[in-house]
C-alpha atoms as a PDB file:
ATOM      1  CA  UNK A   1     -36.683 -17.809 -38.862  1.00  0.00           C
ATOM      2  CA  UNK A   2     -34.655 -14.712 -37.945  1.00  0.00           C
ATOM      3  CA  UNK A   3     -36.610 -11.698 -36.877  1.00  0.00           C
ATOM      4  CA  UNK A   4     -34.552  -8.155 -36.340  1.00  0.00           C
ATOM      5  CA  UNK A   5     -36.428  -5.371 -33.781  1.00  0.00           C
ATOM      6  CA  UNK A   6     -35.918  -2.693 -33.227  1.00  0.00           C
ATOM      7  CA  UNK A   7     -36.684  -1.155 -29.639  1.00  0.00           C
ATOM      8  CA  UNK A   8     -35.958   2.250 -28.118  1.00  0.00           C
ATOM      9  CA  UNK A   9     -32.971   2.391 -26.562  1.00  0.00           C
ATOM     10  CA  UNK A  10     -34.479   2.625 -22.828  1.00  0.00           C
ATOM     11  CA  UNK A  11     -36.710  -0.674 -23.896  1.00  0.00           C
ATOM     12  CA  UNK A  12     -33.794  -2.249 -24.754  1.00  0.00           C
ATOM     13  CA  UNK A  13     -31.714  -1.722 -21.378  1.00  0.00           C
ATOM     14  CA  UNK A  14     -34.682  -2.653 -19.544  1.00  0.00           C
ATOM     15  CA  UNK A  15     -35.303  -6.198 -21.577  1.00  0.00           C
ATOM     16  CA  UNK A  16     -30.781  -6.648 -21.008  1.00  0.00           C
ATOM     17  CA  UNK A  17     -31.346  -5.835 -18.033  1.00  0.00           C
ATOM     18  CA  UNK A  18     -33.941  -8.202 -16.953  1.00  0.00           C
ATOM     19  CA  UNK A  19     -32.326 -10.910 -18.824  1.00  0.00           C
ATOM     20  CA  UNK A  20     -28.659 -10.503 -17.487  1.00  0.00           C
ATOM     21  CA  UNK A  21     -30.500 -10.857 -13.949  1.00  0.00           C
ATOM     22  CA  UNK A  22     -31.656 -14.081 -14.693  1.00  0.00           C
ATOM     23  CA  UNK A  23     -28.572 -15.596 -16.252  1.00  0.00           C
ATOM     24  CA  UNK A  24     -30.558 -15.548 -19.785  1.00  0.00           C
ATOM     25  CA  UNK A  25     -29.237 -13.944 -23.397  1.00  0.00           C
ATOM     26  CA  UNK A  26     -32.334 -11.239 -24.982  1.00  0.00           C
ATOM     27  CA  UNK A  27     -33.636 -13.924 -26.872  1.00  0.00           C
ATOM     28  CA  UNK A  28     -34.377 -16.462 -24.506  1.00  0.00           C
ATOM     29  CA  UNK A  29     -35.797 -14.056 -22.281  1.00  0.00           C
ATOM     30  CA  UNK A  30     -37.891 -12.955 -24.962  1.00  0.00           C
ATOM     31  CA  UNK A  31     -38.831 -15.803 -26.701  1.00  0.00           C
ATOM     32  CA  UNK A  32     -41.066 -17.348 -24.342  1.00  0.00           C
ATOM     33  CA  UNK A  33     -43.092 -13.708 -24.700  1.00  0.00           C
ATOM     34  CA  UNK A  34     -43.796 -14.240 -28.108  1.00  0.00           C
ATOM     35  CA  UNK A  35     -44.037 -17.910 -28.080  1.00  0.00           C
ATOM     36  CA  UNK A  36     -47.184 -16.976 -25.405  1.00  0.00           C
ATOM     37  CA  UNK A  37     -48.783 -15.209 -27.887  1.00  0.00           C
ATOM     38  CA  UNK A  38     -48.887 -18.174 -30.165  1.00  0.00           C
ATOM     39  CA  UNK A  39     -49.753 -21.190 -28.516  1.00  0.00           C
ATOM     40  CA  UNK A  40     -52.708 -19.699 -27.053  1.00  0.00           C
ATOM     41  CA  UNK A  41     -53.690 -19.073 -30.756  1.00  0.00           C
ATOM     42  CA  UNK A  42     -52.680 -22.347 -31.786  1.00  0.00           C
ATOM     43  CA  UNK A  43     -53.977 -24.627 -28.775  1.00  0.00           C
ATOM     44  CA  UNK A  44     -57.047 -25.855 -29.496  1.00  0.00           C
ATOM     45  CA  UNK A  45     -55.401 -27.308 -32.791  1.00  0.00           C
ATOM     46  CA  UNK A  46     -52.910 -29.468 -31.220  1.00  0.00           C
ATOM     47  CA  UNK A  47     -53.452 -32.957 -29.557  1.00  0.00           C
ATOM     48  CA  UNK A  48     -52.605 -33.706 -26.205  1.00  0.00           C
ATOM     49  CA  UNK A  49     -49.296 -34.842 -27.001  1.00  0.00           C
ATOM     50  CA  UNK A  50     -48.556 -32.015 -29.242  1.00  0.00           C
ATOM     51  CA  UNK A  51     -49.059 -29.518 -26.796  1.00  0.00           C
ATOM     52  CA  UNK A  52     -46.735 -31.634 -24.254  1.00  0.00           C
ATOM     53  CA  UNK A  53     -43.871 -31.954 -26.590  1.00  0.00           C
ATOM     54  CA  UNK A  54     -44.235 -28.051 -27.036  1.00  0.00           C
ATOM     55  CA  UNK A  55     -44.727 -27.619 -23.324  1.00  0.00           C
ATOM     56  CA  UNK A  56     -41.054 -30.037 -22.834  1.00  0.00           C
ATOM     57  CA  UNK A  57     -39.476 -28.210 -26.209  1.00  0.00           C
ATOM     58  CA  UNK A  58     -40.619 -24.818 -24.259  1.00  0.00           C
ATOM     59  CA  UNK A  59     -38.832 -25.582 -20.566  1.00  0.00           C
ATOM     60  CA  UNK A  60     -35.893 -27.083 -21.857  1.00  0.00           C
ATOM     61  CA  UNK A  61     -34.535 -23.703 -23.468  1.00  0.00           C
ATOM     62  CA  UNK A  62     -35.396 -22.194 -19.812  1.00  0.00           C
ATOM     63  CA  UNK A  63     -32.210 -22.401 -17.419  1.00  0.00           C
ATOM     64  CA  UNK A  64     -33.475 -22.331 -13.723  1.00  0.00           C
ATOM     65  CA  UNK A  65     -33.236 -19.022 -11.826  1.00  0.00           C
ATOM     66  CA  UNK A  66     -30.875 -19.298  -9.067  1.00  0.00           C
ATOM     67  CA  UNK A  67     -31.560 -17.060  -6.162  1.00  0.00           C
END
């Protein structure tokens, strides 16, 4: 699904911003924000294994922040 929002121009410095500092494009640094608002939602519906293979499907679109 493609979603298109539209922030305020200072919101969206601030959320390039942020992303650019940890090597990331927008929407993987925003993704796992919305993504937290519906697994919590959706938890207690999934087995154990289901919530691992979302867990693993989760980190592996995260790139490790180099310091």
């Amino acid at each position: 699904m493609t979603v298109t929002l539209k922030f305020k121009p200072e919101v969206e410095a601030g959320l390039l911003a942020q992303a650019q500092a940890r090597g990331m494009s927008v929407e993987e640094y925003v993704l796992p924000v919305v993504e937290g608002t519906v697994f919590p939602a959706i938890k207690d519906r999934l087995s154990a294994e289901e919530r691992a293979a979302a867990f693993e499907a989760w980190s592996a679109r995260h790139r490790p922040i180099l310091a």
